[in-house]
C-alpha atoms as a PDB file:
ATOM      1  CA  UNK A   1      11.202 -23.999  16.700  1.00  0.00           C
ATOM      2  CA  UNK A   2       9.039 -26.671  18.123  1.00  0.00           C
ATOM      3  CA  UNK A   3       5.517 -26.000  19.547  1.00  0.00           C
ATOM      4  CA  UNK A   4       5.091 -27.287  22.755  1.00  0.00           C
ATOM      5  CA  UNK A   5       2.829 -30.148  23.289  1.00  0.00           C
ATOM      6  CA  UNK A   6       2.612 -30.912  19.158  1.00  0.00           C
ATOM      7  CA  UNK A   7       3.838 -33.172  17.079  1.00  0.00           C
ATOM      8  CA  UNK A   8       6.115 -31.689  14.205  1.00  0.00           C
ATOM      9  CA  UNK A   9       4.582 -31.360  10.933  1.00  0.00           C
ATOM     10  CA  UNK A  10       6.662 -33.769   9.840  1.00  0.00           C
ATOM     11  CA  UNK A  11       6.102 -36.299  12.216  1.00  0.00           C
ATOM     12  CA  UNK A  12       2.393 -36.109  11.753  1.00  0.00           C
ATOM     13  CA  UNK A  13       2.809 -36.382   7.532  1.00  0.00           C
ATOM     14  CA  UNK A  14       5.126 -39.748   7.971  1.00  0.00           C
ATOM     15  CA  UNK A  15       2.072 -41.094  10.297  1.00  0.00           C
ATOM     16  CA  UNK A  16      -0.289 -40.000   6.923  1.00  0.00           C
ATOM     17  CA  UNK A  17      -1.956 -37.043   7.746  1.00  0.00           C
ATOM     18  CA  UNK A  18      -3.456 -34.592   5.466  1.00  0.00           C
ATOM     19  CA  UNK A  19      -1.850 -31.176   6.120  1.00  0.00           C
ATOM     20  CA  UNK A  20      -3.822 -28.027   5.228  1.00  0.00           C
ATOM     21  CA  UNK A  21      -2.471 -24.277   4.843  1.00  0.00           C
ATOM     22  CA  UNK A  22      -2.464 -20.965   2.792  1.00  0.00           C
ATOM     23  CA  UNK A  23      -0.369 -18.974   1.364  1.00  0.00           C
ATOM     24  CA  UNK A  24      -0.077 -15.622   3.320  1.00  0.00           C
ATOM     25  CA  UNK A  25       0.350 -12.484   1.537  1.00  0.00           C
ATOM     26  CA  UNK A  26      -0.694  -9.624   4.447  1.00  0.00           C
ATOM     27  CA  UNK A  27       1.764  -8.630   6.755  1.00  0.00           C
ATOM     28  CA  UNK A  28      -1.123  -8.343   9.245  1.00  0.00           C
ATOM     29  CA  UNK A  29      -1.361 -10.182  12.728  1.00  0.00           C
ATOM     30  CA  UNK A  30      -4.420 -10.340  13.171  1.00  0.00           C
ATOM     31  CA  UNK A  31      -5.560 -12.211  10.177  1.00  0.00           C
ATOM     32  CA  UNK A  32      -3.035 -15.091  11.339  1.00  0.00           C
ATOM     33  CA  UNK A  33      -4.814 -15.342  14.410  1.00  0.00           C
ATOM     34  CA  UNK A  34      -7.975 -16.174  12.685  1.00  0.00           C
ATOM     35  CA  UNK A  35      -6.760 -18.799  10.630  1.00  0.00           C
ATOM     36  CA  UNK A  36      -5.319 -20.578  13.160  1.00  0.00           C
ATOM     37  CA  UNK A  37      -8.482 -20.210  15.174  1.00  0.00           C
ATOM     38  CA  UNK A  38     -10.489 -21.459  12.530  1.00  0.00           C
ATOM     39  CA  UNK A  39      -7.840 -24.421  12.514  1.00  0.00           C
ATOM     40  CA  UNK A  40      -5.580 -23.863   9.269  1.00  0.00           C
ATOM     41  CA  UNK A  41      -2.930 -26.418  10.138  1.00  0.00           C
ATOM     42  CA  UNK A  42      -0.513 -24.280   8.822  1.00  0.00           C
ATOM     43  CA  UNK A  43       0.370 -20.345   7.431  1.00  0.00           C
ATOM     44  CA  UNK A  44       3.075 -20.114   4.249  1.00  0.00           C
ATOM     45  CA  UNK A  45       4.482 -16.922   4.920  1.00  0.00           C
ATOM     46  CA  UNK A  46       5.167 -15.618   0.921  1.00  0.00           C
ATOM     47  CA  UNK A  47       8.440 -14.009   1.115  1.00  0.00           C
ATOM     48  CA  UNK A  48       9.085 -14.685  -2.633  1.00  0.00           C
ATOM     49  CA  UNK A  49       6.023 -12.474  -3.373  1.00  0.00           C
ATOM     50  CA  UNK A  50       5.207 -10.744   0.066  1.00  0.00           C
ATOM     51  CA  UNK A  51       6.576  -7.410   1.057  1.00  0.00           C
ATOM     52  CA  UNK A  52       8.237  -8.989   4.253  1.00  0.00           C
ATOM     53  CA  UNK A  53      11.284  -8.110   6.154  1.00  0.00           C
ATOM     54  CA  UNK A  54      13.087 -10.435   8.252  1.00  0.00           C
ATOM     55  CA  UNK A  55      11.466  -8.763  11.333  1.00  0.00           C
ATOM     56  CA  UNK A  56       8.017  -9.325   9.472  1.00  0.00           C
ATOM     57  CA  UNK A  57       8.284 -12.713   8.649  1.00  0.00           C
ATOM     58  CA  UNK A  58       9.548 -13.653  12.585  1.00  0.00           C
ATOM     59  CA  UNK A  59       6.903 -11.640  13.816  1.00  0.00           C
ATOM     60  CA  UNK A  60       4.115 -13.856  11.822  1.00  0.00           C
ATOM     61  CA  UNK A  61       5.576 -16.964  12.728  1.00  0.00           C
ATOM     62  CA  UNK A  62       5.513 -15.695  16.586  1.00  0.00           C
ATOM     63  CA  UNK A  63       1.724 -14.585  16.038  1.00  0.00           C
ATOM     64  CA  UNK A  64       0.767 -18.357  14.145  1.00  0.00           C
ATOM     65  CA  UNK A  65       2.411 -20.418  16.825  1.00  0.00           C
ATOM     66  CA  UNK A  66       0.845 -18.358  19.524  1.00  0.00           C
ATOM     67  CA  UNK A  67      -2.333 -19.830  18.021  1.00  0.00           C
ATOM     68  CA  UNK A  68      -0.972 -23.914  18.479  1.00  0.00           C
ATOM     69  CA  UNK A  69      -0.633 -23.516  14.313  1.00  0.00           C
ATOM     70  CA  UNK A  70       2.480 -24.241  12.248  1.00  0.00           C
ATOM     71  CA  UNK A  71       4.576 -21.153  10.201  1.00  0.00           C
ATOM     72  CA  UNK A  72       6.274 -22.371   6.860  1.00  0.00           C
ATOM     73  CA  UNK A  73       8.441 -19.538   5.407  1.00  0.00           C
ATOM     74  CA  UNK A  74       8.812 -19.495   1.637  1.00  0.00           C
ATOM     75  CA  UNK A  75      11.715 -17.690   0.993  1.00  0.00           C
ATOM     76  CA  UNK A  76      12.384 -15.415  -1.899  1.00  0.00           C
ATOM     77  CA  UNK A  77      14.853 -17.326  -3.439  1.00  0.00           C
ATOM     78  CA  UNK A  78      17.627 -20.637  -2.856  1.00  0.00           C
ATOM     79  CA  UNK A  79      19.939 -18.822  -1.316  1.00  0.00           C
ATOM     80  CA  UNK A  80      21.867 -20.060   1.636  1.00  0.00           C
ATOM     81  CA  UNK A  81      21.076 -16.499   3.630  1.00  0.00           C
ATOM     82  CA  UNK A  82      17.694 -16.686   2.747  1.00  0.00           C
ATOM     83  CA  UNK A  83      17.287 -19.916   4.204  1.00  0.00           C
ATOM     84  CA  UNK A  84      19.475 -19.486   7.513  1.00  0.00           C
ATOM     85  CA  UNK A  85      17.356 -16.051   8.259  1.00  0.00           C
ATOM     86  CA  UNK A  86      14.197 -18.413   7.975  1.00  0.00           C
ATOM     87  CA  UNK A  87      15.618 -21.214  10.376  1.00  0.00           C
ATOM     88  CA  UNK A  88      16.608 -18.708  12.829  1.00  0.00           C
ATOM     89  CA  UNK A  89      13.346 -17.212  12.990  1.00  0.00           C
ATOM     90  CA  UNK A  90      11.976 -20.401  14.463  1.00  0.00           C
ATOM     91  CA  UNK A  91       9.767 -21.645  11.169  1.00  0.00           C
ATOM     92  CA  UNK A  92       8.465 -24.858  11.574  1.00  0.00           C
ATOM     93  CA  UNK A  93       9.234 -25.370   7.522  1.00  0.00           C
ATOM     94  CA  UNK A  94      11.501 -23.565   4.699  1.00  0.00           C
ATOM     95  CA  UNK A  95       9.281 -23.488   1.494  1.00  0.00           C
ATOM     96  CA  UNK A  96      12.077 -22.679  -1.221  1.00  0.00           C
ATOM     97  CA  UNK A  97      10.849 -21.600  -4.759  1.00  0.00           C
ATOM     98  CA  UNK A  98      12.185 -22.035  -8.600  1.00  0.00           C
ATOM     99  CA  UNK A  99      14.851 -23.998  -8.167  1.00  0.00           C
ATOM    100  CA  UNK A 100      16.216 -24.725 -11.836  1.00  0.00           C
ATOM    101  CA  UNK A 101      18.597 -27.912 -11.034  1.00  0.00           C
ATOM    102  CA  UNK A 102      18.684 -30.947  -9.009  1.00  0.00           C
ATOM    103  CA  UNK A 103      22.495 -29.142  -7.841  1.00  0.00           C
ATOM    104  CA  UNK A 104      20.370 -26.446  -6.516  1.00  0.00           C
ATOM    105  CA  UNK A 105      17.696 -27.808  -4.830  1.00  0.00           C
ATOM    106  CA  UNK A 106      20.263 -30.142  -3.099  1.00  0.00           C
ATOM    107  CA  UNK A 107      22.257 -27.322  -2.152  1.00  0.00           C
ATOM    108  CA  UNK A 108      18.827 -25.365  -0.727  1.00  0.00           C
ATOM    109  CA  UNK A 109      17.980 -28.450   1.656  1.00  0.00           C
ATOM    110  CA  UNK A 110      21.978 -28.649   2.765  1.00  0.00           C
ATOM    111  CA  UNK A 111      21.131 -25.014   3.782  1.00  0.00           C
ATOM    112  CA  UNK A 112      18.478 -25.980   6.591  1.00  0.00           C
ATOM    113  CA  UNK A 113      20.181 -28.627   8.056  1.00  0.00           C
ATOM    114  CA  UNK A 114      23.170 -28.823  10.745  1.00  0.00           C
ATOM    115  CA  UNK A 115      26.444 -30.510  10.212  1.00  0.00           C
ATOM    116  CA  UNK A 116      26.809 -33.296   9.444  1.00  0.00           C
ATOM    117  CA  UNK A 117      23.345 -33.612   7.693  1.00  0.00           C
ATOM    118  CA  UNK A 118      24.315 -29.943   5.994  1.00  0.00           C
ATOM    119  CA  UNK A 119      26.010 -26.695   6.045  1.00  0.00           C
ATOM    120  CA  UNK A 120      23.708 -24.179   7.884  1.00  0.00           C
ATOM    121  CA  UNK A 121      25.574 -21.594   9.891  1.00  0.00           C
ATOM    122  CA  UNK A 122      25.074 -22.287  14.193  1.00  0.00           C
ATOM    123  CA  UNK A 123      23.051 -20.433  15.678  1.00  0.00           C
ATOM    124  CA  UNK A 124      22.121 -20.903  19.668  1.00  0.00           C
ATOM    125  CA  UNK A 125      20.782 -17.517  20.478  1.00  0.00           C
ATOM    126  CA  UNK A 126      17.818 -17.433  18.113  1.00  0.00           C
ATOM    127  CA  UNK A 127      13.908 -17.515  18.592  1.00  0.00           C
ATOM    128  CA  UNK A 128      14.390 -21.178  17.080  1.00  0.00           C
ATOM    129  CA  UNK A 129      16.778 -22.024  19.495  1.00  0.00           C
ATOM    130  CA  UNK A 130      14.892 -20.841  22.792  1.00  0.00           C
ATOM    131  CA  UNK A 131      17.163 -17.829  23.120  1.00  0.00           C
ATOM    132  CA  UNK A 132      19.293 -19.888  25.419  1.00  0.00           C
ATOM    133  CA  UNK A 133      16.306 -20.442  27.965  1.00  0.00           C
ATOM    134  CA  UNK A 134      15.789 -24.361  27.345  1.00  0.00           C
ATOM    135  CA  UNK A 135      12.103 -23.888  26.893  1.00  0.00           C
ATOM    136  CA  UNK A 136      12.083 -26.192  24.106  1.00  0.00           C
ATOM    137  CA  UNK A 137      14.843 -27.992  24.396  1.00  0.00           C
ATOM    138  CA  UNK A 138      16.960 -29.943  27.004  1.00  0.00           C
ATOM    139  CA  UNK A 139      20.515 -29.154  25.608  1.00  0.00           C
ATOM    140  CA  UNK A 140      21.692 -27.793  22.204  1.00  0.00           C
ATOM    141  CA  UNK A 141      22.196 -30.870  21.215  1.00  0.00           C
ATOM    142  CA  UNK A 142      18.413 -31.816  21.445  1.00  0.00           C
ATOM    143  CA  UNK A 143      17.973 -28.256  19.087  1.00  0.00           C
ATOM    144  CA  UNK A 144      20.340 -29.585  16.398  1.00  0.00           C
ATOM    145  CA  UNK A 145      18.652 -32.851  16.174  1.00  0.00           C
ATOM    146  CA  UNK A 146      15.430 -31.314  16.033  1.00  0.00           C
ATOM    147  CA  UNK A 147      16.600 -29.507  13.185  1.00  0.00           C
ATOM    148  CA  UNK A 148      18.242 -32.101  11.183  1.00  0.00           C
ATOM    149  CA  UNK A 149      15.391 -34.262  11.571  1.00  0.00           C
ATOM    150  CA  UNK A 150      12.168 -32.808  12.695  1.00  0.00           C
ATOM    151  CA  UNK A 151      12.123 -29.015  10.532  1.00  0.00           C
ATOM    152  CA  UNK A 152      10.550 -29.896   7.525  1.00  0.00           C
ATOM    153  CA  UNK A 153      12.229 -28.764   4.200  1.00  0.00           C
ATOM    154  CA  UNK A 154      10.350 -28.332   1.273  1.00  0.00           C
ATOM    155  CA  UNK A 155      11.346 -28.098  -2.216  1.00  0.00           C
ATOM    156  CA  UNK A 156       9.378 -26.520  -4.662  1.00  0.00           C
ATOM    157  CA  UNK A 157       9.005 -28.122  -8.637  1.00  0.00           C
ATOM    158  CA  UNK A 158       7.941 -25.703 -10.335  1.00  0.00           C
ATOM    159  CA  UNK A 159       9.519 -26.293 -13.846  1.00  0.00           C
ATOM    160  CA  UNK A 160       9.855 -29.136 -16.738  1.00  0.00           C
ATOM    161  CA  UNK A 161      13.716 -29.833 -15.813  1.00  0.00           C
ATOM    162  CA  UNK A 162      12.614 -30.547 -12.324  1.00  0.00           C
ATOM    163  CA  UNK A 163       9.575 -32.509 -12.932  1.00  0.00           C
ATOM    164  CA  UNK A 164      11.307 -34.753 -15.085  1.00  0.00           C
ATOM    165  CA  UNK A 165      14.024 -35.686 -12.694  1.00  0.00           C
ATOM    166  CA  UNK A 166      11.931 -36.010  -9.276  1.00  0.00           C
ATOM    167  CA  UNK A 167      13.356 -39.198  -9.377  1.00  0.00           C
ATOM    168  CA  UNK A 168      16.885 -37.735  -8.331  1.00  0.00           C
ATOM    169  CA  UNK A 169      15.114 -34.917  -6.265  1.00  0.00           C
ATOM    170  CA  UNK A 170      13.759 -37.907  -4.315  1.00  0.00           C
ATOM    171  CA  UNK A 171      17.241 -38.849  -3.431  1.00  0.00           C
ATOM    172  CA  UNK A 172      18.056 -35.854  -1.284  1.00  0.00           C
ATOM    173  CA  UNK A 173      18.313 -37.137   2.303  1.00  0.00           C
ATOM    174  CA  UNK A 174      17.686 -33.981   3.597  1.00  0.00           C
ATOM    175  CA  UNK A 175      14.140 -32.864   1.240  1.00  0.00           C
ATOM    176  CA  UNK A 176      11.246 -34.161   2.912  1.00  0.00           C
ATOM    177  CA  UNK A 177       8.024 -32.458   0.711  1.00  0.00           C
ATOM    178  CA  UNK A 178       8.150 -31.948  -2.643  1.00  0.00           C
ATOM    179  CA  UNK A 179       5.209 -28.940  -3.882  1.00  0.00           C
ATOM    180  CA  UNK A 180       4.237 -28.748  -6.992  1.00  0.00           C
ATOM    181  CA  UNK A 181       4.114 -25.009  -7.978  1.00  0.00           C
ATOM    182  CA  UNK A 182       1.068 -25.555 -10.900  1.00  0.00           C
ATOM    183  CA  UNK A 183       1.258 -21.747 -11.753  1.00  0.00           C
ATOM    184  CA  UNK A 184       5.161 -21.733 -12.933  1.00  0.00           C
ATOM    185  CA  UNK A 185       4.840 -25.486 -14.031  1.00  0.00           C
ATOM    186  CA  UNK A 186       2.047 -24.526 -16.624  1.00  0.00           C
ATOM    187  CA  UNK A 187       5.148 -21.511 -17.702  1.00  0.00           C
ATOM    188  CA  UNK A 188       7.504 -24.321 -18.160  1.00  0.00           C
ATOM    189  CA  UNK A 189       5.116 -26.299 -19.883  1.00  0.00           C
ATOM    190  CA  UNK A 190       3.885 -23.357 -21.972  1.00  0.00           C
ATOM    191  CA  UNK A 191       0.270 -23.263 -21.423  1.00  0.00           C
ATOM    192  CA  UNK A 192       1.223 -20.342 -19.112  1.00  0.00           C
ATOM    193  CA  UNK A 193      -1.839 -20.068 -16.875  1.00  0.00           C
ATOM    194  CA  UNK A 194      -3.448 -23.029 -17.495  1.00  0.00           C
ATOM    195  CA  UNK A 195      -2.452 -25.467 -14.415  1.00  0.00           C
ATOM    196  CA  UNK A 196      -5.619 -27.815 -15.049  1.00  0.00           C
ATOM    197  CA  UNK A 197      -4.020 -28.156 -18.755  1.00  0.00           C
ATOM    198  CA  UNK A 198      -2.791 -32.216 -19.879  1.00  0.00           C
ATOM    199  CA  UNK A 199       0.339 -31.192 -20.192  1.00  0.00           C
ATOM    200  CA  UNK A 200       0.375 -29.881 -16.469  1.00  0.00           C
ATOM    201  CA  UNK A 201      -1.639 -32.466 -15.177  1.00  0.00           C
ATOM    202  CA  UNK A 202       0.848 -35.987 -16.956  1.00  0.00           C
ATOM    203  CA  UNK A 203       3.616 -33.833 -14.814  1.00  0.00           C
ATOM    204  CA  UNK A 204       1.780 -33.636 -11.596  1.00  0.00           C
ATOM    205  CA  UNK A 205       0.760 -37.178 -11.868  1.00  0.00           C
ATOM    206  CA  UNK A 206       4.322 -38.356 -12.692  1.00  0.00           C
ATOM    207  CA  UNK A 207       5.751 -36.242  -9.907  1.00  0.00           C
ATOM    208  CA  UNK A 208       3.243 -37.863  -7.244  1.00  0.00           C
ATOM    209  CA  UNK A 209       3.704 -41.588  -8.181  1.00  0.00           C
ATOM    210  CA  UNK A 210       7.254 -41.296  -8.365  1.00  0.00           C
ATOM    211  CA  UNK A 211       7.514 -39.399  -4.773  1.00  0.00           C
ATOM    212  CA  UNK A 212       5.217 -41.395  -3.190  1.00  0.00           C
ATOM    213  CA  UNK A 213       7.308 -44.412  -4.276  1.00  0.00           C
ATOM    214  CA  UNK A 214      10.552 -42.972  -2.967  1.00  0.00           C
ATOM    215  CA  UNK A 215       9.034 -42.372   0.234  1.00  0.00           C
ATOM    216  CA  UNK A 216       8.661 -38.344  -0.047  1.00  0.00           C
ATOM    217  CA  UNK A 217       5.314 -36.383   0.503  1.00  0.00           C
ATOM    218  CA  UNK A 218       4.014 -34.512  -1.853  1.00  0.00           C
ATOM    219  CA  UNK A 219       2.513 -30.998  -1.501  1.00  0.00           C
ATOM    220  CA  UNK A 220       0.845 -29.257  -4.566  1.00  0.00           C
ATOM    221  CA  UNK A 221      -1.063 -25.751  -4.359  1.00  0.00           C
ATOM    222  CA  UNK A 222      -4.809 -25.881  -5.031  1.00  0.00           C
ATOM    223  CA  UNK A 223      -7.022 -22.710  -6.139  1.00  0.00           C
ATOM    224  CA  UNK A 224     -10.157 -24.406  -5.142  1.00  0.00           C
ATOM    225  CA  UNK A 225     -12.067 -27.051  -3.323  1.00  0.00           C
ATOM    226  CA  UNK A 226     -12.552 -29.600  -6.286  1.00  0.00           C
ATOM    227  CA  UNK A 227      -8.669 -29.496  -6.970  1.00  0.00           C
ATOM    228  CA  UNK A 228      -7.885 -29.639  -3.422  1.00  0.00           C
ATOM    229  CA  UNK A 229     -10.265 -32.967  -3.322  1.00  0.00           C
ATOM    230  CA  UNK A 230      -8.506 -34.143  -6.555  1.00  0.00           C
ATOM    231  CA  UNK A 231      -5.264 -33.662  -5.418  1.00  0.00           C
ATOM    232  CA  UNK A 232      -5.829 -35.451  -1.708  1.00  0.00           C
ATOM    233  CA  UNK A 233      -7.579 -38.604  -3.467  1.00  0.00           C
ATOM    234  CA  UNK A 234      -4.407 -38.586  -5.872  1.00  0.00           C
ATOM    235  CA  UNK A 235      -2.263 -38.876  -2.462  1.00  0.00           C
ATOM    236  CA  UNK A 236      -0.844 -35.070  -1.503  1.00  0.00           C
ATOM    237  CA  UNK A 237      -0.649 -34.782   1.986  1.00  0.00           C
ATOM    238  CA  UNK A 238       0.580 -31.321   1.891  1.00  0.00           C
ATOM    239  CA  UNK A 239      -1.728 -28.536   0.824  1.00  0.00           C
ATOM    240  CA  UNK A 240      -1.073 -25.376  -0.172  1.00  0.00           C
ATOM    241  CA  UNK A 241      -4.792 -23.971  -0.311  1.00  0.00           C
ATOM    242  CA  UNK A 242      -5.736 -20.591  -1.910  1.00  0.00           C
ATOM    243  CA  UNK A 243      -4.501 -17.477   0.099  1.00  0.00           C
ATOM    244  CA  UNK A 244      -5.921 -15.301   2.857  1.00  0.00           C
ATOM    245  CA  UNK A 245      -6.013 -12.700  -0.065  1.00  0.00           C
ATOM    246  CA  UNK A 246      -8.512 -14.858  -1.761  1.00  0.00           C
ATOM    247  CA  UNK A 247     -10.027 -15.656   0.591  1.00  0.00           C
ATOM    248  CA  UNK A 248     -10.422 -11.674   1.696  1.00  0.00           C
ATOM    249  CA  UNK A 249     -11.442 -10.852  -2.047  1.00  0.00           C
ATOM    250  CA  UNK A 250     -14.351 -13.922  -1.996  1.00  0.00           C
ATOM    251  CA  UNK A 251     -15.809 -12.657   1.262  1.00  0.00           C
ATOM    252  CA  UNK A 252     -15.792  -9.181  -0.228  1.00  0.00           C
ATOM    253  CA  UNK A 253     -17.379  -9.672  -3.328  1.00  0.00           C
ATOM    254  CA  UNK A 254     -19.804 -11.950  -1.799  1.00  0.00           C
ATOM    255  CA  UNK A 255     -20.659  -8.801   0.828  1.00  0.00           C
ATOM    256  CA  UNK A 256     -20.819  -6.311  -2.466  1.00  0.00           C
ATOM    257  CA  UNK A 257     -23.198  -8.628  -4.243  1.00  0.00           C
ATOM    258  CA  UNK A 258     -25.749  -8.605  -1.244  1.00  0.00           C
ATOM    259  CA  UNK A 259     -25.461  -4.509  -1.396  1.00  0.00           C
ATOM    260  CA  UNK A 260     -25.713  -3.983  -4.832  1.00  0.00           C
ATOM    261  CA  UNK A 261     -28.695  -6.168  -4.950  1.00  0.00           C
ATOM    262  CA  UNK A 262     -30.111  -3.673  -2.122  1.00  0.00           C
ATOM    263  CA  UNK A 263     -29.391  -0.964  -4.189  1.00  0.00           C
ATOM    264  CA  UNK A 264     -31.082  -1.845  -6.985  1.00  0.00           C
ATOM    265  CA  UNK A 265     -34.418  -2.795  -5.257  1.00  0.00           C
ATOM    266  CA  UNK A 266     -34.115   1.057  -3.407  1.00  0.00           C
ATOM    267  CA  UNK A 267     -33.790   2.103  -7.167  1.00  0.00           C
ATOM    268  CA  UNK A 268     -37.082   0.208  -7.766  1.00  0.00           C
ATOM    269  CA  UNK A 269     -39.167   1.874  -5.277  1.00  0.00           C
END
């Protein structure tokens, strides 16, 4: 679904802009306002390790884009359902996770696209359509080319296999991101846990030079600011920063500090 008066994500990554978002865990409204308040450009909604129905997940990209901010599903697996319930929702990306082969993750970007760029099932009466109103599009034609060229599809490298042939990932017309998943990659590479290890880090470099080359972006996740720093100067364009979970858990511990030290001067007196 577009967002009136924006530019796409994807148009505004092939003019070079840095894209920033978060992985969203909470199946709570609210919390998606603020983000997008506080200007997160985007929300990925984590259906691969969220508690989200279909309902859920359509209801959070509803609340995001009610706030002028973008709503990326990652679905819970490749599957073609998966992926059509997340284009008919009216996400402005499909985030799709652990893909073992270059067969698959060709297959999981046919998914999101139209005939003849893919083989995604029609659908004219969705959210992402307009519901047949024409409030965001002049005919159905003008949906299906949004969708073929304008939804942004994102496939997720997130093992060895992968990495080491982003080359032919790169060659999928219909992939435009490529996200480095640091947390499985360090599995693969087994240094499980360790995504700042060498052996993660020659991966992520190879994977950015070579996608960068081939005209792709590049997306990695970042845990903090440093990495997210490291990872912009090193060319990503699409962040996947923290998660409003962290972000919950910081604020709260910071809070508990600041009591605990009141305690403990009441204690003293």
């Amino acid at each position: 679904m577009r967002i009136p008066g924006c530019k796409t994500m994807k148009q505004r990554l092939q003019e070079g802009e840095v894209l920033f978002g978060t992985f969203y865990k909470f199946n709570c409204a609210p919390v998606v306002e603020m983000l997008g308040m506080v200007g997160m450009d985007f929300i990925i909604i984590d259906a691969e390790h969220g508690d989200y129905s279909y309902r859920d997940m359509q209801d959070m990209c509803r609340v995001a884009n009610g706030v002028g901010m973008n709503a990326v599903i990652r679905v819970p697996s490749s599957s073609a359902e998966h992926i059509l319930h997340a284009g008919d929702m009216g996400a402005q990306g499909i985030q799709v996770p652990n893909a073992k082969t270059v067969e698959e993750a060709r297959a999981a970007a046919e998914n999101m696209r139209y005939a003849p760029e893919g083989t995604r099932g029609l659908g004219l009466t969705t959210r992402a359509s307009g519901y047949c109103l024409g409030s965001n599009f002049i005919d159905n034609k003008g949906y299906i080319d949004y969708v073929n060229h304008d939804l942004l599809s994102v496939i997720m490298v997130e093992n060895e296999e992968l990495a080491s042939k982003i080359d032919q990932l790169c060659d999928i017309p219909q992939a435009d991101v490529f996200f480095i998943g640091t947390g499985d990659l360090s599995q693969s590479c087994g240094v499980t846990g360790q995504p700042g290890h060498p052996k993660v880090q020659e991966l992520v470099k190879h994977v950015i030079e070579t996608v960068r080359a081939k005209g792709k972006i590049g997306g990695i996740y970042a845990g903090n600011i440093s990495d997210v720093q490291k990872y912009v100067d090193m060319g990503f364009q699409y962040i996947g920063f923290s998660s409003e979970m962290n972000f919950i858990a910081e604020k709260l511990k910071d809070v508990m500090h600041g009591i605990d030290g009141v305690k403990a001067s009441i204690k003293k007196q």
